[in-house]
PDB file of N, CA and C in Angstrom:
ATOM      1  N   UNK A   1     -84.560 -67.802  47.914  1.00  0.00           N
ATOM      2  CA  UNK A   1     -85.059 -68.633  46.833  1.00  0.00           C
ATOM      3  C   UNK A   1     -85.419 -67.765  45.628  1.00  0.00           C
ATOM      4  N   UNK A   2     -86.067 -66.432  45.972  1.00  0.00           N
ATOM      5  CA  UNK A   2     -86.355 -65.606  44.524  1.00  0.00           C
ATOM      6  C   UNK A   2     -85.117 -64.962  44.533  1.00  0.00           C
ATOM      7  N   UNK A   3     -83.922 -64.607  45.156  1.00  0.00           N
ATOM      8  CA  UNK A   3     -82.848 -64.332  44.305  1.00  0.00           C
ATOM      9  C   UNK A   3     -82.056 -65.023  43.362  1.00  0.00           C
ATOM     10  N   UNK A   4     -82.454 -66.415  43.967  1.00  0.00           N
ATOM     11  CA  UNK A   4     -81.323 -68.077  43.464  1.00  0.00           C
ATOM     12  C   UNK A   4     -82.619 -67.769  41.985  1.00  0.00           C
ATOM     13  N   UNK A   5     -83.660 -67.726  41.682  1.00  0.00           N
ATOM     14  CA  UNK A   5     -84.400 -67.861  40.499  1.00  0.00           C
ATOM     15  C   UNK A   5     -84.040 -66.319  39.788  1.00  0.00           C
ATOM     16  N   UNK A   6     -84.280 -65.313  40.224  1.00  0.00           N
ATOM     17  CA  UNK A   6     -83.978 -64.700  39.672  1.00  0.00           C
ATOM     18  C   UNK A   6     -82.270 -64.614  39.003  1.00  0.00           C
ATOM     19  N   UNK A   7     -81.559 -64.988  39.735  1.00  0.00           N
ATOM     20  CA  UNK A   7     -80.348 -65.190  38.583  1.00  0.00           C
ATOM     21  C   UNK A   7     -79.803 -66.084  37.822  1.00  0.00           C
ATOM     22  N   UNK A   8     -80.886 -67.182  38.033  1.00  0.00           N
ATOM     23  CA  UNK A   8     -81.069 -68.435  37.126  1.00  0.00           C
ATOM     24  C   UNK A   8     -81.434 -68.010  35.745  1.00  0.00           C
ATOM     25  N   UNK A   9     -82.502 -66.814  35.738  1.00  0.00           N
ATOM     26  CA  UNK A   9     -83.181 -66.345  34.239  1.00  0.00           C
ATOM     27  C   UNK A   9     -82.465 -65.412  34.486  1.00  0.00           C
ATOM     28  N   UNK A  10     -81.527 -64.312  35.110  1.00  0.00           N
ATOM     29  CA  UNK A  10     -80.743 -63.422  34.135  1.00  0.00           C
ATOM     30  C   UNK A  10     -79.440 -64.220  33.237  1.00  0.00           C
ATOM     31  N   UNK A  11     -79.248 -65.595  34.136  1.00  0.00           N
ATOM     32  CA  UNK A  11     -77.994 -66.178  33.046  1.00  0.00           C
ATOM     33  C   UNK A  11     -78.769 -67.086  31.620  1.00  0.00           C
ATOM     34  N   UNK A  12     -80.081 -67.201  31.836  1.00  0.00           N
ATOM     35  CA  UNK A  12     -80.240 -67.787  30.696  1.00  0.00           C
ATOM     36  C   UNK A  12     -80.702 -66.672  29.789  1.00  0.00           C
ATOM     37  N   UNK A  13     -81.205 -65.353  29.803  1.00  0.00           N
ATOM     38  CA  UNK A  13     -81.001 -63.844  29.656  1.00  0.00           C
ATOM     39  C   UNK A  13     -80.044 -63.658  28.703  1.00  0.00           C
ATOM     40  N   UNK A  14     -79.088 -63.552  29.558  1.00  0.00           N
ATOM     41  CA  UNK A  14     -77.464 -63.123  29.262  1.00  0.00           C
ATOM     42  C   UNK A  14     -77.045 -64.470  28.167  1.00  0.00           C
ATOM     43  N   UNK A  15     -77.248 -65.650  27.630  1.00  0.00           N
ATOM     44  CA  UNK A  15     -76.734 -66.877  27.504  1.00  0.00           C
ATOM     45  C   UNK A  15     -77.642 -66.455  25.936  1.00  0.00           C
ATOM     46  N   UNK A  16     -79.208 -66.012  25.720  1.00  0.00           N
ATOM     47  CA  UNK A  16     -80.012 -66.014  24.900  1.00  0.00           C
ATOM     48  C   UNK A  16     -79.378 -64.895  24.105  1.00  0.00           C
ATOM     49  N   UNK A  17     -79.334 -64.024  24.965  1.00  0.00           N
ATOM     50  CA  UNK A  17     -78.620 -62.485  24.208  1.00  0.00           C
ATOM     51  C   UNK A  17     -77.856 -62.767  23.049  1.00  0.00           C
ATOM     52  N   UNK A  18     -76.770 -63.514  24.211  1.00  0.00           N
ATOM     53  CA  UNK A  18     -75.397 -63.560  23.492  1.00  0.00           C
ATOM     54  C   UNK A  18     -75.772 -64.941  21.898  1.00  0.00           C
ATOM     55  N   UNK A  19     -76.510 -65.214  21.775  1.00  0.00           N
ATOM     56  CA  UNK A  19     -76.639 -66.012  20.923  1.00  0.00           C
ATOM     57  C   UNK A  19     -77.479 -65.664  20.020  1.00  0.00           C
ATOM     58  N   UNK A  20     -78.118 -64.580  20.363  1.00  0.00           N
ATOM     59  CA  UNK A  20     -78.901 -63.901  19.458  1.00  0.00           C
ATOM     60  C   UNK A  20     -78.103 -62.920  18.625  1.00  0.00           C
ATOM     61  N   UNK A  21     -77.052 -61.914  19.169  1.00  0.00           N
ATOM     62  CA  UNK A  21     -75.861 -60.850  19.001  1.00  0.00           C
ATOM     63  C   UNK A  21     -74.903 -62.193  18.210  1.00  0.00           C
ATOM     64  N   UNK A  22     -74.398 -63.735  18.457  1.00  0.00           N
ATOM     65  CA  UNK A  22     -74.152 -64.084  16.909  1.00  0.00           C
ATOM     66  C   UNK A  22     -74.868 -64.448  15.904  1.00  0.00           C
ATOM     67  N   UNK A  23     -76.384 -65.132  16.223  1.00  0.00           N
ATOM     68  CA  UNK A  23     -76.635 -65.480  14.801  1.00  0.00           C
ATOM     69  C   UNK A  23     -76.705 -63.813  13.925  1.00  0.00           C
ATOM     70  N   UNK A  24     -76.849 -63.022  14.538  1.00  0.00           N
ATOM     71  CA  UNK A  24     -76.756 -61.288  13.846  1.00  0.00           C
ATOM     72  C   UNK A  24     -75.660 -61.156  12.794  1.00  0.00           C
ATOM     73  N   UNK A  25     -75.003 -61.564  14.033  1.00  0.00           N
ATOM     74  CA  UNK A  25     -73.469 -61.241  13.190  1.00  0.00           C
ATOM     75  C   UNK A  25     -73.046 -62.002  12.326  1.00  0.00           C
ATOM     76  N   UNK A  26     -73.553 -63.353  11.944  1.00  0.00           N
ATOM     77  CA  UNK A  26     -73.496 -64.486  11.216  1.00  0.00           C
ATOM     78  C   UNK A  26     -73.677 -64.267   9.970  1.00  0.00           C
ATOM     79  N   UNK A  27     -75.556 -63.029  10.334  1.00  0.00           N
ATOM     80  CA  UNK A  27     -76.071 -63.163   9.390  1.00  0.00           C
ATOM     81  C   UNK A  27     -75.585 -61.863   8.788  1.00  0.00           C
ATOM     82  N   UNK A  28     -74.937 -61.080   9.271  1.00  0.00           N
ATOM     83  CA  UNK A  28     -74.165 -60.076   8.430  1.00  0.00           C
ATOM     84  C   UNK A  28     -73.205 -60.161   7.760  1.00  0.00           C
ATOM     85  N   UNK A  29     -72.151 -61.091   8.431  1.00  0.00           N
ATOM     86  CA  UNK A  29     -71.129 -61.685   7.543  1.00  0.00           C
ATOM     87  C   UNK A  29     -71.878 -62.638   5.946  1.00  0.00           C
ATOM     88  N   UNK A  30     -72.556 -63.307   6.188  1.00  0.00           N
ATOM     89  CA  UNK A  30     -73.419 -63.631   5.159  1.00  0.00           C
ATOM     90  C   UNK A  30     -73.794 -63.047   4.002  1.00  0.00           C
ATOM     91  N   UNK A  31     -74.320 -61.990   4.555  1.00  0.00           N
ATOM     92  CA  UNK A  31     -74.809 -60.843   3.370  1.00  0.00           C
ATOM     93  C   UNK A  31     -73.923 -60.144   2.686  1.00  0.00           C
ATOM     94  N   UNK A  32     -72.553 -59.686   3.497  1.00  0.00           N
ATOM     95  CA  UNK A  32     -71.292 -59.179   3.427  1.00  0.00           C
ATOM     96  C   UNK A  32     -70.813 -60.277   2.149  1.00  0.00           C
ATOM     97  N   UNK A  33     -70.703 -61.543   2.166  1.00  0.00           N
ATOM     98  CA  UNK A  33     -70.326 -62.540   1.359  1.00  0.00           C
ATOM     99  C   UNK A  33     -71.079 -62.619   0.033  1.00  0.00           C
ATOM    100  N   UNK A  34     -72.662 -62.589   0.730  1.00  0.00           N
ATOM    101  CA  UNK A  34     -73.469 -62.738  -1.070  1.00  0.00           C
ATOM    102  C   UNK A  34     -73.247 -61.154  -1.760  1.00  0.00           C
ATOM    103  N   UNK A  35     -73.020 -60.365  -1.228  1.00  0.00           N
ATOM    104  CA  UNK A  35     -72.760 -59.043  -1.770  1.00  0.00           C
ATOM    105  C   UNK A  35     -71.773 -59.357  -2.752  1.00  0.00           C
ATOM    106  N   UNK A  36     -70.266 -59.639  -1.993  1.00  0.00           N
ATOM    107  CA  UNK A  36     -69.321 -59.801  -2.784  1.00  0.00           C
ATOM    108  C   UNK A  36     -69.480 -60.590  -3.812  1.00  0.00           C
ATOM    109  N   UNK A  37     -70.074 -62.132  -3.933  1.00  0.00           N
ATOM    110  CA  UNK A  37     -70.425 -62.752  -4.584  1.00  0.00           C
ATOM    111  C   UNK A  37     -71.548 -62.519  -5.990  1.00  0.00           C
ATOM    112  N   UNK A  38     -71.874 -61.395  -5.869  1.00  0.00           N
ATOM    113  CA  UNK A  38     -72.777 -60.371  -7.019  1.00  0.00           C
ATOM    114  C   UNK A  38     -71.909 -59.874  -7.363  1.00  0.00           C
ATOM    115  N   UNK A  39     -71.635 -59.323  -6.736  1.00  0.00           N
ATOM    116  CA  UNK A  39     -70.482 -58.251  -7.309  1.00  0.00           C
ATOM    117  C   UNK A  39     -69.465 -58.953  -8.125  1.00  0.00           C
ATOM    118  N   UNK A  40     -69.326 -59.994  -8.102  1.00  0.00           N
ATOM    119  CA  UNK A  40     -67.938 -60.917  -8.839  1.00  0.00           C
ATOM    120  C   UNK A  40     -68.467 -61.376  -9.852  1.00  0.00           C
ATOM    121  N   UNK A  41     -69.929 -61.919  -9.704  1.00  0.00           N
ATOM    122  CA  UNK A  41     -71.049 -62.701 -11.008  1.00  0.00           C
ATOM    123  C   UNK A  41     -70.586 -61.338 -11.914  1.00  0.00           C
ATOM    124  N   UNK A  42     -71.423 -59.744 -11.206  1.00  0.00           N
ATOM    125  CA  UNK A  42     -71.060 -59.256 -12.316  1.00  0.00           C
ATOM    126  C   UNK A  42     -70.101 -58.426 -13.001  1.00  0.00           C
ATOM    127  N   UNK A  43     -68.999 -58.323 -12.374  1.00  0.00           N
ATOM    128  CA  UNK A  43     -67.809 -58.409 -12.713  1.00  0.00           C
ATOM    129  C   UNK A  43     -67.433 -59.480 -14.147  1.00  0.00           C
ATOM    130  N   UNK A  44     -67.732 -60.627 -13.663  1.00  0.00           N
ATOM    131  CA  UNK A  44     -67.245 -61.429 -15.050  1.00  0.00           C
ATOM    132  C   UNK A  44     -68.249 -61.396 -16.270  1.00  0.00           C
ATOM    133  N   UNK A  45     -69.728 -61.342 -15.483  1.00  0.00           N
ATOM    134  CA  UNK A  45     -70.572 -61.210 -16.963  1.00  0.00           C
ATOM    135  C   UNK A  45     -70.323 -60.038 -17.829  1.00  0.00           C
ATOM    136  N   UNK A  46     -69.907 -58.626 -16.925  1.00  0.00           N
ATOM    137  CA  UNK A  46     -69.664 -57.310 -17.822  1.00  0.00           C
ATOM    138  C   UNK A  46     -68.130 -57.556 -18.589  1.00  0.00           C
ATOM    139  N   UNK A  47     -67.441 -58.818 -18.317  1.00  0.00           N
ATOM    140  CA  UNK A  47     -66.078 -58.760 -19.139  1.00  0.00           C
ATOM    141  C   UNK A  47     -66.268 -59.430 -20.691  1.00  0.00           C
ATOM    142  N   UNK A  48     -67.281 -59.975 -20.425  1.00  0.00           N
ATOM    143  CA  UNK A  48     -67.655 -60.614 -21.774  1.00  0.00           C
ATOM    144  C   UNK A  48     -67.022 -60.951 -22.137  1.00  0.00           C
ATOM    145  N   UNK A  49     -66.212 -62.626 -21.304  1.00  0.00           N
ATOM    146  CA  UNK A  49     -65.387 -63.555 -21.771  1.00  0.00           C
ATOM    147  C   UNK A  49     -66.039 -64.813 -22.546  1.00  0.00           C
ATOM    148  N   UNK A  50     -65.608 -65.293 -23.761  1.00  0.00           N
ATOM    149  CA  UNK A  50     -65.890 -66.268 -24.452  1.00  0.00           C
ATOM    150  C   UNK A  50     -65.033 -67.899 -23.549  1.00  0.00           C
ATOM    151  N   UNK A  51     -66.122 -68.569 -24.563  1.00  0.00           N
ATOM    152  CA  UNK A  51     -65.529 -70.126 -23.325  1.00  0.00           C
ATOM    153  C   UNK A  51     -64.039 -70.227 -24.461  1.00  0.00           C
ATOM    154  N   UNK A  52     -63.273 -70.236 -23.508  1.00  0.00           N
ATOM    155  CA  UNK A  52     -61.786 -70.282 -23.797  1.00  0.00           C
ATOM    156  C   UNK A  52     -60.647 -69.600 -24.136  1.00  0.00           C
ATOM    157  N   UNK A  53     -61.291 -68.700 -23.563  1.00  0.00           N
ATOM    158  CA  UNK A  53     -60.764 -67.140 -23.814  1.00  0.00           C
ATOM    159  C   UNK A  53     -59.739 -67.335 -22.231  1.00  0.00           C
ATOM    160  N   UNK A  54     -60.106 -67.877 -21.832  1.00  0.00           N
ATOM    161  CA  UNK A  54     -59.019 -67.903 -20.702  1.00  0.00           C
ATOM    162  C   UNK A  54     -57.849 -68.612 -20.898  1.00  0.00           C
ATOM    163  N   UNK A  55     -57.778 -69.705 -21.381  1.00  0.00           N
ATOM    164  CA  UNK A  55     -56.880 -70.501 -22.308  1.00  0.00           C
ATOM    165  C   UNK A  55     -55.715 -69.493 -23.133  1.00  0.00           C
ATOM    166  N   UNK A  56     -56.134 -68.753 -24.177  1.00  0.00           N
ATOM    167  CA  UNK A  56     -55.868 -67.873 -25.410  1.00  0.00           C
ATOM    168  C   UNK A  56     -54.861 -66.610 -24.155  1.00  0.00           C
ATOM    169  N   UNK A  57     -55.395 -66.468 -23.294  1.00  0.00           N
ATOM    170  CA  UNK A  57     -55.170 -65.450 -22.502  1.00  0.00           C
ATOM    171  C   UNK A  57     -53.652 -65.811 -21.235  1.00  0.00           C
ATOM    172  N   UNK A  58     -54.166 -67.364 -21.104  1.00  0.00           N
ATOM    173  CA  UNK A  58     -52.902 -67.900 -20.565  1.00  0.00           C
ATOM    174  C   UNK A  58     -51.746 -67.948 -21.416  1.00  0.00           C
ATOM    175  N   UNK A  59     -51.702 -68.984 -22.518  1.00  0.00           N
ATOM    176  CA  UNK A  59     -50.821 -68.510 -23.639  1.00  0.00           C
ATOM    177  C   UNK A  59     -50.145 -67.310 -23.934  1.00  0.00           C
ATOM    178  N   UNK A  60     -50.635 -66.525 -24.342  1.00  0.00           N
ATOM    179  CA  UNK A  60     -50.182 -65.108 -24.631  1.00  0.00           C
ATOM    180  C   UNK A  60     -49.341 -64.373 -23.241  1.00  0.00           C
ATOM    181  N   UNK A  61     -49.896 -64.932 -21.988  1.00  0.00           N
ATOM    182  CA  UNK A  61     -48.913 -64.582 -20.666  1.00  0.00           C
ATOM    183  C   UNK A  61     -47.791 -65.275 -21.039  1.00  0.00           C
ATOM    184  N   UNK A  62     -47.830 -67.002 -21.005  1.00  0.00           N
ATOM    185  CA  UNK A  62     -46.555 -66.937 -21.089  1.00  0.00           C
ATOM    186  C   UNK A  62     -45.408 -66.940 -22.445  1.00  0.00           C
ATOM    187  N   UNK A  63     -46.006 -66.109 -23.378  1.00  0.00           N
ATOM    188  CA  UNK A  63     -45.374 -66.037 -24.526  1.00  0.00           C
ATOM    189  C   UNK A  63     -44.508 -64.607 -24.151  1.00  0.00           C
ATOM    190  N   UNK A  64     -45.569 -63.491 -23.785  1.00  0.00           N
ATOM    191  CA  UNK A  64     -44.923 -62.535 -23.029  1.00  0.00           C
ATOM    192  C   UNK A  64     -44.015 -62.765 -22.366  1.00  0.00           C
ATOM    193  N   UNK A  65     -43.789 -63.492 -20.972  1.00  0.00           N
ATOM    194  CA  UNK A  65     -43.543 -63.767 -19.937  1.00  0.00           C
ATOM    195  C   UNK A  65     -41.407 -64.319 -20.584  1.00  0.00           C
ATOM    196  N   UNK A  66     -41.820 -65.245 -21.765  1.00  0.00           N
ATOM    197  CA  UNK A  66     -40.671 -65.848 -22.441  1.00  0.00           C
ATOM    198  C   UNK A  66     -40.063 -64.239 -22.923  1.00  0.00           C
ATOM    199  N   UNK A  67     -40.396 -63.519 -23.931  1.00  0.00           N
ATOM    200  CA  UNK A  67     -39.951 -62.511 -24.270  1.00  0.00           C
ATOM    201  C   UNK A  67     -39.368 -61.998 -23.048  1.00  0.00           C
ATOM    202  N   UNK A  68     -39.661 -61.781 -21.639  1.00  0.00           N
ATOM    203  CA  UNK A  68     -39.615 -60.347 -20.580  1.00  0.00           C
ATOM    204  C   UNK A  68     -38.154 -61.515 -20.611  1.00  0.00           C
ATOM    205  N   UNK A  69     -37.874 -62.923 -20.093  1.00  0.00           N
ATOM    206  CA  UNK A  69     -37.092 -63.272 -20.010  1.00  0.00           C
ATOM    207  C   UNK A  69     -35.579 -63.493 -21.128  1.00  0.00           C
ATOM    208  N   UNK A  70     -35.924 -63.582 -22.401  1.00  0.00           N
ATOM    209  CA  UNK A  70     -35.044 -63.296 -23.454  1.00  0.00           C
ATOM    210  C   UNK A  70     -34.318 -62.002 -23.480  1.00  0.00           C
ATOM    211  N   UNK A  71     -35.221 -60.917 -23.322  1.00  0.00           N
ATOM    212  CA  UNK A  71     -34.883 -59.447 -22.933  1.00  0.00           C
ATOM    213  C   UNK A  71     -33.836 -59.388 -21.714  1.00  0.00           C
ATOM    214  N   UNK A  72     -34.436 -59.746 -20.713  1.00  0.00           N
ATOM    215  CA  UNK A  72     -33.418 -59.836 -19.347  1.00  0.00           C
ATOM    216  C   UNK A  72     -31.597 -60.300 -19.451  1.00  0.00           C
ATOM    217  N   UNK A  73     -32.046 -61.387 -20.699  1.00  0.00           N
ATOM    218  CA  UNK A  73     -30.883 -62.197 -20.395  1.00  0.00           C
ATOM    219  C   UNK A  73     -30.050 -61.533 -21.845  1.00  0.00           C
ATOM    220  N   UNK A  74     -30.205 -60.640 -22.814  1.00  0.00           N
ATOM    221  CA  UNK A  74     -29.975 -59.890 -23.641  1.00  0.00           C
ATOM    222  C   UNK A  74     -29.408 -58.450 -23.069  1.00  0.00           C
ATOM    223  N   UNK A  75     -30.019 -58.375 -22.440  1.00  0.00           N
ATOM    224  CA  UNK A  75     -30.265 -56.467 -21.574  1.00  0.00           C
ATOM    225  C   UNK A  75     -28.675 -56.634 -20.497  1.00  0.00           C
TER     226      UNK A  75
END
């Protein structure tokens, strides 16, 4: 009877562990994520893009993009 209990609480032991070893890892992947997620905020705040500057920036790709192809078909 104290062996049948005793390996009743090493599997709930072993069952707690293991659920403790993921929320860990959960919470590392987490941090791993808000890291990156700083890192990207400031990434774009140090580019010092204006609102629509992405617009202006698309354009000009594919104005380029027309030229690389005029060239190709010239070349």
């Amino acid at each position: 009877v104290a062996y049948k209990a005793y390996l009743d609480a090493y599997k709930v032991y072993k069952q707690a562990k293991q659920d403790v070893d993921r929320l860990q890892e959960n919470m590392s992947e987490r941090a791993r994520e808000l890291d990156m997620l700083r890192y990207q905020i400031d990434e774009i705040e140090d580019a010092g893009l204006t609102i629509g500057e992405d617009v202006s920036i698309a354009e000009e790709l594919k104005r380029l993009d027309s030229f690389e192809h005029i060239d190709k078909g010239l070349g």
